[in-house]
N, C-alpha and C. Protein backbone atom coordinates (compact mmCIF):
# COMPACT_ATOMS: atom_id res chain seq x y z
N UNK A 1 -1.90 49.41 -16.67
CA UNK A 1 -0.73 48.79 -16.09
C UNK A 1 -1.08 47.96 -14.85
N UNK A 2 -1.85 48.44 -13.82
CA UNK A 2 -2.46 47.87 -12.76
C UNK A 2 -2.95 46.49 -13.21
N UNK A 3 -3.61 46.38 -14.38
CA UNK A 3 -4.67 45.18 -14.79
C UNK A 3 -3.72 43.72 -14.90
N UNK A 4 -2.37 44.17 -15.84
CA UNK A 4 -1.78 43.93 -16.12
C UNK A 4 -0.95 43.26 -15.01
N UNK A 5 -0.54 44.27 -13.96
CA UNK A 5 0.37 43.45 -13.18
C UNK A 5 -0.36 42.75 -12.17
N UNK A 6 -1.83 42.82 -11.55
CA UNK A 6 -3.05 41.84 -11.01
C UNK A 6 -2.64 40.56 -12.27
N UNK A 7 -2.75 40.49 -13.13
CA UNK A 7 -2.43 39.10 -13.36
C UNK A 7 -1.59 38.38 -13.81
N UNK A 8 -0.21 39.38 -14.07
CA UNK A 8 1.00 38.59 -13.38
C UNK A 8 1.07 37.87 -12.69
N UNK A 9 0.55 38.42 -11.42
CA UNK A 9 0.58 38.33 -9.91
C UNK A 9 -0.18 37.41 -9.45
N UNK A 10 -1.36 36.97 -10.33
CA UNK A 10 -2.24 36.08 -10.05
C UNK A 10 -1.57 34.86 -10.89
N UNK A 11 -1.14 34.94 -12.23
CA UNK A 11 0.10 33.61 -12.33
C UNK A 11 0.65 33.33 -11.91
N UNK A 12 1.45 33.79 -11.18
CA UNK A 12 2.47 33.70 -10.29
C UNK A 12 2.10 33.28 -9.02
N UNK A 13 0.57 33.15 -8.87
CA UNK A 13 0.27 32.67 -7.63
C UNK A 13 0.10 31.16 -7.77
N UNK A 14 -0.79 31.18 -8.68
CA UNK A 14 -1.18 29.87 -9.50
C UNK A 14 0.00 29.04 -9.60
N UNK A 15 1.29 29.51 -10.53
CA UNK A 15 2.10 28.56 -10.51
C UNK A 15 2.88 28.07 -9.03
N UNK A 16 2.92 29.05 -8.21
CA UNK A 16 3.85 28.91 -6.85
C UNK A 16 2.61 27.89 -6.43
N UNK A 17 1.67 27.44 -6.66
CA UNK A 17 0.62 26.38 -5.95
C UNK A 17 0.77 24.78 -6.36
N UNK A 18 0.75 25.47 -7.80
CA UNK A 18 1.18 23.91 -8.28
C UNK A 18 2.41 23.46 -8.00
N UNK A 19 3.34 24.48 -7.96
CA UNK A 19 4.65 23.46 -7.36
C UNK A 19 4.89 23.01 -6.27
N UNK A 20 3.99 24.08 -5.62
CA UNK A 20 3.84 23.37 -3.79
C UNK A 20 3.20 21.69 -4.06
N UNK A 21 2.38 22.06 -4.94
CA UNK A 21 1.50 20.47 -5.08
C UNK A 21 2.32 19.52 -5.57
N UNK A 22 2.98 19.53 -6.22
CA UNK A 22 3.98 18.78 -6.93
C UNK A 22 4.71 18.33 -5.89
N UNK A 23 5.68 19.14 -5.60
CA UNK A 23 6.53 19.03 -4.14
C UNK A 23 6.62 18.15 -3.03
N UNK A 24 5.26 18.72 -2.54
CA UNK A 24 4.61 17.92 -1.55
C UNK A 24 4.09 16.14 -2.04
N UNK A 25 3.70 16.20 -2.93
CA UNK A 25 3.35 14.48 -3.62
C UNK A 25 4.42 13.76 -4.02
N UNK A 26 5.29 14.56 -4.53
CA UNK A 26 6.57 13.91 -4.61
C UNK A 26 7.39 13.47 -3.54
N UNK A 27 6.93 14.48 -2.41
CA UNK A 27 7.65 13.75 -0.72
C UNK A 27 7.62 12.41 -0.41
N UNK A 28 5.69 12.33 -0.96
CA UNK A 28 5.48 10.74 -0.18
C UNK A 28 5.82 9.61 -1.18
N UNK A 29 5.63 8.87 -0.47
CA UNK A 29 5.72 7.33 -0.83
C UNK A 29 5.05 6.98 -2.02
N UNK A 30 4.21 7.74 -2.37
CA UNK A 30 2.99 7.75 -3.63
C UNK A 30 1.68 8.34 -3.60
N UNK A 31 0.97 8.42 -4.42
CA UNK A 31 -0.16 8.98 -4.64
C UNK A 31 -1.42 8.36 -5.19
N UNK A 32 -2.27 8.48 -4.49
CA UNK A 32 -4.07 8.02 -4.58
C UNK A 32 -4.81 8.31 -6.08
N UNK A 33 -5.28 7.41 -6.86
CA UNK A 33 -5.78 7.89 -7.96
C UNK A 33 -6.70 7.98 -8.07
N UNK A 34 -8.14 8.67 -8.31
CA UNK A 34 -9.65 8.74 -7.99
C UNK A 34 -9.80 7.89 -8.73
N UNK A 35 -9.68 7.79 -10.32
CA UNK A 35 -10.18 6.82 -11.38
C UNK A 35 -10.43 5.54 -10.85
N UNK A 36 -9.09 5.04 -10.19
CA UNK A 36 -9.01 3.51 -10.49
C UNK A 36 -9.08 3.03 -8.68
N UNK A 37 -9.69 4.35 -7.72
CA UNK A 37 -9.84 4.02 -6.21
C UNK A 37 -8.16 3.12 -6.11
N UNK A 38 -7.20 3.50 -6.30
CA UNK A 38 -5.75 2.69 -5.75
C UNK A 38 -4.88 3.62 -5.50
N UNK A 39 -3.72 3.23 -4.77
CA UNK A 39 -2.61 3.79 -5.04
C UNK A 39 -1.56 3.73 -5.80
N UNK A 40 -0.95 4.61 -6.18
CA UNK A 40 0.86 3.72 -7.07
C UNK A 40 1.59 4.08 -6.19
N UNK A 41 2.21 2.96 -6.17
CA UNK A 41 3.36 3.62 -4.82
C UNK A 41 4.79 3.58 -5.90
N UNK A 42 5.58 4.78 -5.02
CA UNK A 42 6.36 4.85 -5.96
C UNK A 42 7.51 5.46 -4.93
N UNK A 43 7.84 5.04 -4.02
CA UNK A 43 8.85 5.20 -2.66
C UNK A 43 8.75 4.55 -1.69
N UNK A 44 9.50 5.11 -0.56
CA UNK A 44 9.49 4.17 0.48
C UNK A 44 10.28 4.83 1.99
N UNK A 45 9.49 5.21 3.22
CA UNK A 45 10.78 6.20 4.01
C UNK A 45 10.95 4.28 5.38
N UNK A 46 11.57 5.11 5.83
CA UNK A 46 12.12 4.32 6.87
C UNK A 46 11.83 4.95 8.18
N UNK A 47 11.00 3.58 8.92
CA UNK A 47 10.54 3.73 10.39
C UNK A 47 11.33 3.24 11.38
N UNK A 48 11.48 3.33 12.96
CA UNK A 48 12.08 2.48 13.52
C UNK A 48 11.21 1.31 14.60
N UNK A 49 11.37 0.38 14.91
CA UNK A 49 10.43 -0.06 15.63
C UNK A 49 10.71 0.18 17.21
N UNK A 50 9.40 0.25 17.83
CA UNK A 50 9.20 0.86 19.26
C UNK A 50 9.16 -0.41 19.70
N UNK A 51 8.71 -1.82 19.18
CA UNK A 51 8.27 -2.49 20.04
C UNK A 51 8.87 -4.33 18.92
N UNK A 52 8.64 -5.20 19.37
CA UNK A 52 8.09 -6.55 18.29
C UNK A 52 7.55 -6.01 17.19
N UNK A 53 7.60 -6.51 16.21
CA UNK A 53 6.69 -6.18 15.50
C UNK A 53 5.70 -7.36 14.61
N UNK A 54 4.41 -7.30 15.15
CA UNK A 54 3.70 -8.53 14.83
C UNK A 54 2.82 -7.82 13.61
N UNK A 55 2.69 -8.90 12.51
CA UNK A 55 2.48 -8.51 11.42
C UNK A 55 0.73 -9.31 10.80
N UNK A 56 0.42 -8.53 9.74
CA UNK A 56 -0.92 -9.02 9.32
C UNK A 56 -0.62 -8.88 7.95
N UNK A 57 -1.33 -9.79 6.84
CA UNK A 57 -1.27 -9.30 5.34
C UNK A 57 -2.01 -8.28 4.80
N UNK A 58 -2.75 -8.01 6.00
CA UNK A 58 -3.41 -6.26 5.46
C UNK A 58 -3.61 -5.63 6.80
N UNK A 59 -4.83 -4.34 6.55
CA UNK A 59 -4.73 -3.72 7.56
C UNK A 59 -5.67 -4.07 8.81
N UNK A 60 -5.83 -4.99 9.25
CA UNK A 60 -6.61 -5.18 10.86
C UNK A 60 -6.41 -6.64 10.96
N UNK A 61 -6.71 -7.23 12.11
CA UNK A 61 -6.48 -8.03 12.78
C UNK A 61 -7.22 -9.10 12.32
N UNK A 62 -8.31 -8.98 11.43
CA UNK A 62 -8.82 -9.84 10.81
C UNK A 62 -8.69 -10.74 9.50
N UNK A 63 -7.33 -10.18 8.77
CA UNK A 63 -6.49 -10.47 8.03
C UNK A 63 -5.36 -11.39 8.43
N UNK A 64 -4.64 -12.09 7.90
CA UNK A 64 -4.19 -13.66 8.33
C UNK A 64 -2.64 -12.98 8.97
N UNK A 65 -1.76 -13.45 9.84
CA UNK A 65 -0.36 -13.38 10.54
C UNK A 65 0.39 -13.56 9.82
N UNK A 66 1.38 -13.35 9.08
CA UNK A 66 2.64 -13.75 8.56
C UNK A 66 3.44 -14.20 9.56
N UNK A 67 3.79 -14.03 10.96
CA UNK A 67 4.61 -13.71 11.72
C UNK A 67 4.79 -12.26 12.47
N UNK A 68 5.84 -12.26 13.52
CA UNK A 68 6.01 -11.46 14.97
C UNK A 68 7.95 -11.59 14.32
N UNK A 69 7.97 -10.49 13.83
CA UNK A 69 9.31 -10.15 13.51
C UNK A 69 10.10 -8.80 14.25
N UNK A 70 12.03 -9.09 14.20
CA UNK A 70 12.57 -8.22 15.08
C UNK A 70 12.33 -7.53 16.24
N UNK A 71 12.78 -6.76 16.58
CA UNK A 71 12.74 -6.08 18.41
C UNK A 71 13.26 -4.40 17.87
N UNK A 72 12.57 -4.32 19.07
CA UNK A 72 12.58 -2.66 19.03
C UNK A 72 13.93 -2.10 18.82
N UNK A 73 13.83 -1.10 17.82
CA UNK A 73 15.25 -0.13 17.99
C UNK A 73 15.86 -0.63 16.05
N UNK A 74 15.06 -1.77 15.58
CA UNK A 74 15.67 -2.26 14.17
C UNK A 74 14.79 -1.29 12.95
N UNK A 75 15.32 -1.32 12.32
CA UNK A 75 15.04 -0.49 11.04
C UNK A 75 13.66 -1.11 9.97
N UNK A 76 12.91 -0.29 9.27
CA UNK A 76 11.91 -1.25 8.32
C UNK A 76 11.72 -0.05 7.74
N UNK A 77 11.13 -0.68 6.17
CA UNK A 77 10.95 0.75 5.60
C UNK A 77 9.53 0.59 5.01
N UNK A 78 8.86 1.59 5.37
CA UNK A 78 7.89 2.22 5.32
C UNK A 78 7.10 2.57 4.46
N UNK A 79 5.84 1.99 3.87
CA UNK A 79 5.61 1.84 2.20
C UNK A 79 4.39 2.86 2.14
N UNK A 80 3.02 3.10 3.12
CA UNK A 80 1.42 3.44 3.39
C UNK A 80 0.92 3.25 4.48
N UNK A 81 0.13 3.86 4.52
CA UNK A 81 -0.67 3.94 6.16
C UNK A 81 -2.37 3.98 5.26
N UNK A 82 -3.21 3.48 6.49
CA UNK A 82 -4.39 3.35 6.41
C UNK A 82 -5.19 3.19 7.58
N UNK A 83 -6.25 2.42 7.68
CA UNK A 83 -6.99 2.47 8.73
C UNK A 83 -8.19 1.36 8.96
N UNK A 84 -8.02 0.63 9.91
CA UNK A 84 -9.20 -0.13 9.97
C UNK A 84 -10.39 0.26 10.69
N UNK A 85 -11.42 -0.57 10.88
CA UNK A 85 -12.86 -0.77 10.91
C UNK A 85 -12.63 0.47 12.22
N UNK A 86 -11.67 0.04 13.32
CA UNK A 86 -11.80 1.11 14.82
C UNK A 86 -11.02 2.40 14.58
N UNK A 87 -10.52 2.50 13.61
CA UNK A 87 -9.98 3.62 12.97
C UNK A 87 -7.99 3.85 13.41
N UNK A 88 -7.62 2.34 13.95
CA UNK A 88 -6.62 1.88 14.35
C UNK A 88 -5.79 2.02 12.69
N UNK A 89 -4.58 3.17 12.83
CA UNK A 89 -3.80 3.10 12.02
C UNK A 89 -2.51 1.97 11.46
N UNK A 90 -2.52 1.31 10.50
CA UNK A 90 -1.38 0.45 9.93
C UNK A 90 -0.92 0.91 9.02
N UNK A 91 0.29 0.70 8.97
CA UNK A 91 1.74 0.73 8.12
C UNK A 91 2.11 -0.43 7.30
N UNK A 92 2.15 -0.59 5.89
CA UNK A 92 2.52 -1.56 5.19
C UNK A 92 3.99 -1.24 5.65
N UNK A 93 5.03 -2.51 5.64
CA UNK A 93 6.20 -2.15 5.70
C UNK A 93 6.73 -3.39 4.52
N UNK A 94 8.08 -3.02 4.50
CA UNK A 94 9.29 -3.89 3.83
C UNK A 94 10.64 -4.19 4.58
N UNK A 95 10.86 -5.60 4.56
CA UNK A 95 11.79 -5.92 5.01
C UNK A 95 12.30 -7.24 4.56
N UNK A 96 13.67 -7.60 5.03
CA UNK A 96 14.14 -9.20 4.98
C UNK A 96 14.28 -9.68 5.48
N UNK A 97 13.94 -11.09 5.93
CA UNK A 97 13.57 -11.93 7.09
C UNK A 97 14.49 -13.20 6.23
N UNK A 98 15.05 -13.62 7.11
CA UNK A 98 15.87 -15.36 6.65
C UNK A 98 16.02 -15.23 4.95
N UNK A 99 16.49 -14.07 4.25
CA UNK A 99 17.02 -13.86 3.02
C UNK A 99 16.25 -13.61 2.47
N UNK A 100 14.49 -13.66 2.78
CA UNK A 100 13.78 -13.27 2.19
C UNK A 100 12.70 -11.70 1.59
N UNK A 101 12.81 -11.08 0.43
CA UNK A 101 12.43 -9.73 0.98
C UNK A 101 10.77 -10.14 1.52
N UNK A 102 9.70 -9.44 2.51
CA UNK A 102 8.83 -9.22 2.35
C UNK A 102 7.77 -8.41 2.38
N UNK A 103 6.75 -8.17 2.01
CA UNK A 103 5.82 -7.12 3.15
C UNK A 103 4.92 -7.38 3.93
N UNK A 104 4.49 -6.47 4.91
CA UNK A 104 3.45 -6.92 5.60
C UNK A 104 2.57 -5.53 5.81
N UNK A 105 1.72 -5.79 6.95
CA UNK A 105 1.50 -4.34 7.94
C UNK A 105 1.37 -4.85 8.92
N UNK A 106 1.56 -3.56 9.69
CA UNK A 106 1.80 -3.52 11.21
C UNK A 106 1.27 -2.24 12.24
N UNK A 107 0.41 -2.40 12.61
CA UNK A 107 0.07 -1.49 13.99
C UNK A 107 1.13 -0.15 13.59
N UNK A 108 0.39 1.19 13.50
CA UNK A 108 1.65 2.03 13.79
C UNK A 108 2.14 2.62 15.35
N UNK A 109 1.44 1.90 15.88
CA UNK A 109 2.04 2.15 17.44
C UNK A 109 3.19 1.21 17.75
N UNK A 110 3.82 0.35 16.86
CA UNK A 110 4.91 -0.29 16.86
C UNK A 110 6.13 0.40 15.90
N UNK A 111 5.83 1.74 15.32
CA UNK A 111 6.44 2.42 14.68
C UNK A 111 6.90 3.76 15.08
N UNK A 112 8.20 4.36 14.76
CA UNK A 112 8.66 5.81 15.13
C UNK A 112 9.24 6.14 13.40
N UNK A 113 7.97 6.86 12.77
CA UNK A 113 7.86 7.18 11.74
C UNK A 113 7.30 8.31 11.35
N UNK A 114 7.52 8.87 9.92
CA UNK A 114 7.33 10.51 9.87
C UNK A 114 6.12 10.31 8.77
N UNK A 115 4.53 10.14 9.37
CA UNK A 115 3.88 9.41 8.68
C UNK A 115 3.73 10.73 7.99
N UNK A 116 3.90 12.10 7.77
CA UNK A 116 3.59 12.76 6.46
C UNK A 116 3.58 12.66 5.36
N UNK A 117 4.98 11.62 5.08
CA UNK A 117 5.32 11.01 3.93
C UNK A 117 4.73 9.75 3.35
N UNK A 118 3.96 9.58 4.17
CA UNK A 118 3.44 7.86 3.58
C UNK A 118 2.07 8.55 3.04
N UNK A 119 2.08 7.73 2.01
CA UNK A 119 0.17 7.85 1.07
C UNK A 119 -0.15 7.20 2.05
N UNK A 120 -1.80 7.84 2.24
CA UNK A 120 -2.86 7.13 2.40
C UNK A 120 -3.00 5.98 1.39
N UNK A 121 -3.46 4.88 1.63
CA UNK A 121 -3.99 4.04 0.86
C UNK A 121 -6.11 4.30 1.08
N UNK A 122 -6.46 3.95 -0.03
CA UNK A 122 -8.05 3.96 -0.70
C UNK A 122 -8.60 3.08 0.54
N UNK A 123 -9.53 3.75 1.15
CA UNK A 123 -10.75 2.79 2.01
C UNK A 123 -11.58 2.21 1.45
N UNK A 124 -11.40 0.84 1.20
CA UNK A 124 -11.77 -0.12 0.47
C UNK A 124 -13.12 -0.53 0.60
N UNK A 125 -13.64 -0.07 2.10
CA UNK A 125 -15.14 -0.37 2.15
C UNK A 125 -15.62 1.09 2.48
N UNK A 126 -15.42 2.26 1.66
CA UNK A 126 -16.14 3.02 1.39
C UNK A 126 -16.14 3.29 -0.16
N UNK A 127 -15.25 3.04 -0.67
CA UNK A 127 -15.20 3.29 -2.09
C UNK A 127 -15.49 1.51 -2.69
N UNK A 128 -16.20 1.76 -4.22
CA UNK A 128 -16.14 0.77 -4.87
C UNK A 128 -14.90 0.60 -5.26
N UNK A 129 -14.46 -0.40 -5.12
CA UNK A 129 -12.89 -0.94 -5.89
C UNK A 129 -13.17 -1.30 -6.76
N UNK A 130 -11.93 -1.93 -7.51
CA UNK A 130 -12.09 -2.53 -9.02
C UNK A 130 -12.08 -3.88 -8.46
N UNK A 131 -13.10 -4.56 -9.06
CA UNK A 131 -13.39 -5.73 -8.89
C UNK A 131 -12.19 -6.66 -10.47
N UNK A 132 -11.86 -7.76 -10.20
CA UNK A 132 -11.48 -8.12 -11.32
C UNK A 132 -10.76 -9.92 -10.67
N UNK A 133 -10.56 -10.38 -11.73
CA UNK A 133 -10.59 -11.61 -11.58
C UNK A 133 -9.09 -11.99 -12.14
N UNK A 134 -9.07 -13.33 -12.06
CA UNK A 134 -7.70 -14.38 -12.44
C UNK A 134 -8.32 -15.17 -13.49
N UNK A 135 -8.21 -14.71 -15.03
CA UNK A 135 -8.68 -15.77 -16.23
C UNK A 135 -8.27 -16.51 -16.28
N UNK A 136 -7.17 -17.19 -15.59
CA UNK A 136 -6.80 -18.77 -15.99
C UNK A 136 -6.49 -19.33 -14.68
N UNK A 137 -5.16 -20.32 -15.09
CA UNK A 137 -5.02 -21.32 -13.54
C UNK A 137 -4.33 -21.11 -12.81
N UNK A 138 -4.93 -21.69 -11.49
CA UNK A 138 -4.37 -20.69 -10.42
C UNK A 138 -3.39 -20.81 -9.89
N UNK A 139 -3.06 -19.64 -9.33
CA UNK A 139 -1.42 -18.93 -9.15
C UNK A 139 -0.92 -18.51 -7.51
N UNK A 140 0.19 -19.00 -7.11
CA UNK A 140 0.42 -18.33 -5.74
C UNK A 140 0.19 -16.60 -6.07
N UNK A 141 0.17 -16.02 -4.94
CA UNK A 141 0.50 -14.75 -5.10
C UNK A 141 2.08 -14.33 -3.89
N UNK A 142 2.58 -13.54 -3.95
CA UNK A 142 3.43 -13.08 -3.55
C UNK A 142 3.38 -11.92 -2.41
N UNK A 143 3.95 -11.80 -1.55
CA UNK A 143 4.20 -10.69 -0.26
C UNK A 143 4.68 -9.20 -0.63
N UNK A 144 4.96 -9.07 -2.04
CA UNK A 144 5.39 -7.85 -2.75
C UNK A 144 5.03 -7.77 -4.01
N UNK A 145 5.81 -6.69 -4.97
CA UNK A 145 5.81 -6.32 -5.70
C UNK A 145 6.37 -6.95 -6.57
N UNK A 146 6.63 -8.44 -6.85
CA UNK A 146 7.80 -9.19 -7.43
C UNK A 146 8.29 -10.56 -7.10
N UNK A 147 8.64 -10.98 -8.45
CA UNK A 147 9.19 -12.82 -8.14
C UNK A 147 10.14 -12.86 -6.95
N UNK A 148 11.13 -11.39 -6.24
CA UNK A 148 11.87 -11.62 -5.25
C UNK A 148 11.44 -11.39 -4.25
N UNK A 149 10.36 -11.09 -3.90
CA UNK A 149 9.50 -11.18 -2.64
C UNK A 149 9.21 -12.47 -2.27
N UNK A 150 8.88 -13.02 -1.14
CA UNK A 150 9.14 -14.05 -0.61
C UNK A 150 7.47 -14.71 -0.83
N UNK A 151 7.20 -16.15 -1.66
CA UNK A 151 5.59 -16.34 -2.07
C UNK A 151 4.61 -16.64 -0.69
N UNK A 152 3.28 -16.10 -1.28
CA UNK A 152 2.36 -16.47 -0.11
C UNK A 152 2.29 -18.36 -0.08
N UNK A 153 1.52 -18.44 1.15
CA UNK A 153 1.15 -19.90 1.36
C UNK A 153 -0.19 -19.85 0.18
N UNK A 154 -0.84 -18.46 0.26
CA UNK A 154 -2.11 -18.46 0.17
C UNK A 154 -2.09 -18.41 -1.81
N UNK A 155 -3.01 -19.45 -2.52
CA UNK A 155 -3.11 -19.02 -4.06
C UNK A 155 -4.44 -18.55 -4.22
N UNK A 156 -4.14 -17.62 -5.15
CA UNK A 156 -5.48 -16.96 -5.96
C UNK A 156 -5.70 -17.79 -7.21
N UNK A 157 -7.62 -18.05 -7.14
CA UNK A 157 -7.93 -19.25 -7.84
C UNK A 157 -8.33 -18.51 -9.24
N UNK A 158 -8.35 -19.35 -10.65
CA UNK A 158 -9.46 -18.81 -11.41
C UNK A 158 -10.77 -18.24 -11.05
N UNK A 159 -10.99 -16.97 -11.95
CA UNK A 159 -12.36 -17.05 -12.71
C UNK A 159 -12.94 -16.56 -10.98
N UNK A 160 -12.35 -16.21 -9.79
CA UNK A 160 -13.09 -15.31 -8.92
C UNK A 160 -12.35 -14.05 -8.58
N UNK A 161 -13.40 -13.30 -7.70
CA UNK A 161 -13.30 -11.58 -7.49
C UNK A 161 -12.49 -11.63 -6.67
N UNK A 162 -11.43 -10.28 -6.76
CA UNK A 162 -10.45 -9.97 -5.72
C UNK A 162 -11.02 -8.44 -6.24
N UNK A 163 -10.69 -7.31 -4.69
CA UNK A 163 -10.44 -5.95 -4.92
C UNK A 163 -8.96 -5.98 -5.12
N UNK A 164 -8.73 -4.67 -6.03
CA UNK A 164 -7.25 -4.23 -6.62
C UNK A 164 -6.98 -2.94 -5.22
N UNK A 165 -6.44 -2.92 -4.76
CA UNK A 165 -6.36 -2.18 -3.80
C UNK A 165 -4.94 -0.87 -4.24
N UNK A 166 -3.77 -2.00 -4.46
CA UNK A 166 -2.44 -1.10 -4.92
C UNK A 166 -1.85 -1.22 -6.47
N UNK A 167 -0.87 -0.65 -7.03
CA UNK A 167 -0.58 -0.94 -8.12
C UNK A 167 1.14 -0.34 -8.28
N UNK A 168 1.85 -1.65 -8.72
CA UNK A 168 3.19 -1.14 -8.41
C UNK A 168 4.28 -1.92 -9.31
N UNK A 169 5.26 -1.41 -10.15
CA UNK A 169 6.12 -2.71 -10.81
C UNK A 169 5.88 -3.46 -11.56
N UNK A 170 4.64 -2.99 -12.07
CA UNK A 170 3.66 -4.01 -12.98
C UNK A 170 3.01 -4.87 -12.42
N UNK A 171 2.92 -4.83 -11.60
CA UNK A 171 1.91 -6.19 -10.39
C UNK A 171 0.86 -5.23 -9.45
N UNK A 172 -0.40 -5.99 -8.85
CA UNK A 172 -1.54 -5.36 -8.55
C UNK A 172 -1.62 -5.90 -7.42
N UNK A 173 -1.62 -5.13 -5.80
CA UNK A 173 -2.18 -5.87 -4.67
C UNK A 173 -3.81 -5.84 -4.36
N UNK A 174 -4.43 -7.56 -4.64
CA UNK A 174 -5.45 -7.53 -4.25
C UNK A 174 -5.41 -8.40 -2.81
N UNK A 175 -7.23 -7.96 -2.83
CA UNK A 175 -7.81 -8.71 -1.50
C UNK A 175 -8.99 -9.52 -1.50
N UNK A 176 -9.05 -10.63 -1.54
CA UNK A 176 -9.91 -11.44 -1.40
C UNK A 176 -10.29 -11.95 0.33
N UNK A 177 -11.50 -12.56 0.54
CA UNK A 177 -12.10 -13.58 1.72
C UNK A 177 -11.69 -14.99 1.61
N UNK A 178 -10.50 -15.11 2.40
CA UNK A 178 -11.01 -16.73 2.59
C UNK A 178 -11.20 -17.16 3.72
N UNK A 179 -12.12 -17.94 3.14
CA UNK A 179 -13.78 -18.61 4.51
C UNK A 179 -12.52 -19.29 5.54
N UNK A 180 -11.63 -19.62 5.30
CA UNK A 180 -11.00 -21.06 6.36
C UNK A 180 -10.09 -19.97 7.01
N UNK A 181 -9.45 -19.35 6.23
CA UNK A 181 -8.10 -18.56 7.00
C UNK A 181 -8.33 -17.03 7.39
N UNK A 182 -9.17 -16.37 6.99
CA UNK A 182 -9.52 -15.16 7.21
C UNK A 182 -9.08 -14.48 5.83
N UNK A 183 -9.49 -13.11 5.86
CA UNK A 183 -8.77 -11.62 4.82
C UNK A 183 -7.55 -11.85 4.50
N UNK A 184 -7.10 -11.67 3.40
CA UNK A 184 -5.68 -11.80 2.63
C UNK A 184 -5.77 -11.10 2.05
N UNK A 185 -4.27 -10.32 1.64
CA UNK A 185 -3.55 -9.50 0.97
C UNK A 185 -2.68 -10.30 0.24
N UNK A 186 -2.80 -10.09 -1.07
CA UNK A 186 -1.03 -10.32 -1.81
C UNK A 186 -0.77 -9.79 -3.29
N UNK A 187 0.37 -10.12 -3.73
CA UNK A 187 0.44 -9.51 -4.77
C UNK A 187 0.71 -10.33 -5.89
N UNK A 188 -0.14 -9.83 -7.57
CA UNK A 188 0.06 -10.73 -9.04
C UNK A 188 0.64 -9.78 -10.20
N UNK A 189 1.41 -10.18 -10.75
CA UNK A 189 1.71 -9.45 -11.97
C UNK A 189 -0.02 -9.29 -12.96
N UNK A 190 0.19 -7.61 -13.24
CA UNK A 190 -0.66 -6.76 -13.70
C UNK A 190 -1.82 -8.10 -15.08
N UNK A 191 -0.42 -8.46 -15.37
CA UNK A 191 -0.66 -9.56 -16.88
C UNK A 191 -1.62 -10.59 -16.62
N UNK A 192 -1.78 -11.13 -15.51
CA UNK A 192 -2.75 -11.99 -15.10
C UNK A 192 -3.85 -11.82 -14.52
N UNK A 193 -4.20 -10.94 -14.61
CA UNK A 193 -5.29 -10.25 -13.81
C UNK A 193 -6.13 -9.19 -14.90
N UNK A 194 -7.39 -9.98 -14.87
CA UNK A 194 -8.79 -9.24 -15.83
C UNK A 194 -9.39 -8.69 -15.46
N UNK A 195 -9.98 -7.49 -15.39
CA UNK A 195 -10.50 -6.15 -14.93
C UNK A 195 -11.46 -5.04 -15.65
C-alpha cells in the first residue's frame, strides 16, 4: 500500500509541476523556442512611461531611430525585453502615433512595467540564428506584425541574409546591417522569406 501511495504522490507531484509550467508561460507575452533560436509572441502587457520615450528598431543604440515619442505618465504596451552588448535592458513596445500602429524598442528605464511577464527574446550574438533570405524582388518591410503597421523607410533586398529573430501572425522579424544607416529591425510575411 505504501508503494502504491509513494507514487500517487509522486504523480501528483509531477502533474502539479507541469501546470505550474504551463501557467507561468502562459502569463507572458510568449515563449522562446530552442529549435528555431526565436520567439512567438503571442500577448502583450502594458507599461507606463517614466520619461520621453526615444525609440530604436531594435535593441541598442546602434540600430536606426524611428523617433522620440509621447511624455511620461502615457500608456504603451509591452511586447519583450532583451539586452544589449552593455547588458542595458530594452522593451519592444506597441503603439499609435498619427493613426499609425507601430513598434519599436525602448530603454526600459523609460518604462514602469511588470517585466515578469514579458519573454525574453533569443541573444542573437550568442546563439546561431536562422539565417535566411528574400527569393525574389525587393520588398519594404514593416514596423509590425502586419500590412496595418505603419511601413519601414528601410527595404529588404533579394537573394541576401537577414537573422529571423521573432515569429508572429504569419510574418518573421528579421535583422540585417546596413552599411549607410546602421542595424535594422523589421518585419515580412513568413511567405516571402527562404530559410
Amino acid at each position: 500500500m505504501k508503494k502504491y501511495t509513494r507514487i500517487v504522490l509522486a504523480c501528483m507531484l509531477c502533474l502539479l509541476m507541469t501546470l505550474t509550467a504551463v501557467t507561468a508561460s502562459a502569463a507572458q507575452t510568449g515563449y522562446y523556442d530552442d529549435c528555431y533560436n526565436m520567439i512567438h509572441i503571442t500577448d502583450a502587457v502594458n507599461g507606463r512611461l517614466t520619461m520621453k520615450m526615444a525609440t530604436r528598431t531594435g535593441p541598442s543604440t546602434r540600430f536606426t531611430e524611428p523617433g522620440t515619442f509621447f511624455k511620461a505618465g502615457e500608456t504603451v504596451r509591452c511586447i519583450s525585453q532583451t539586452k544589449d552588448d552593455g547588458g542595458v535592458v530594452w522593451v519592444q513596445v506597441e503603439f499609435t502615433y498619427r493613426g499609425a500602429l507601430m513598434r519599436a524598442y525602448t530603454g526600459l528605464k523609460r518604462l514602469n512595467v511588470d517585466t515578469s511577464k514579458l519573454v525574453w527574446e533569443n541573444d542573437y550574438r550568442k546563439f546561431e540564428s536562422i539565417d535566411c533570405c528574400i527569393p525574389w524582388d525587393t520588398q519594404y518591410g514593416y514596423t509590425g506584425p502586419g500590412y496595418q503597421y505603419a511601413r519601414c523607410d528601410f527595404k529588404v533586398y533579394a537573394q541576401e541574409q537577414y537573422y529571423v529573430i521573432a515569429e508572429e501572425n504569419g510574418w518573421f522579424q528579421l535583422q540585417t546591417q546596413d552599411l549607410q544607416s546602421g542595424m535594422i529591425r523589421c518585419w515580412v510575411p513568413m511567405g516571402n522569406v527562404m530559410y
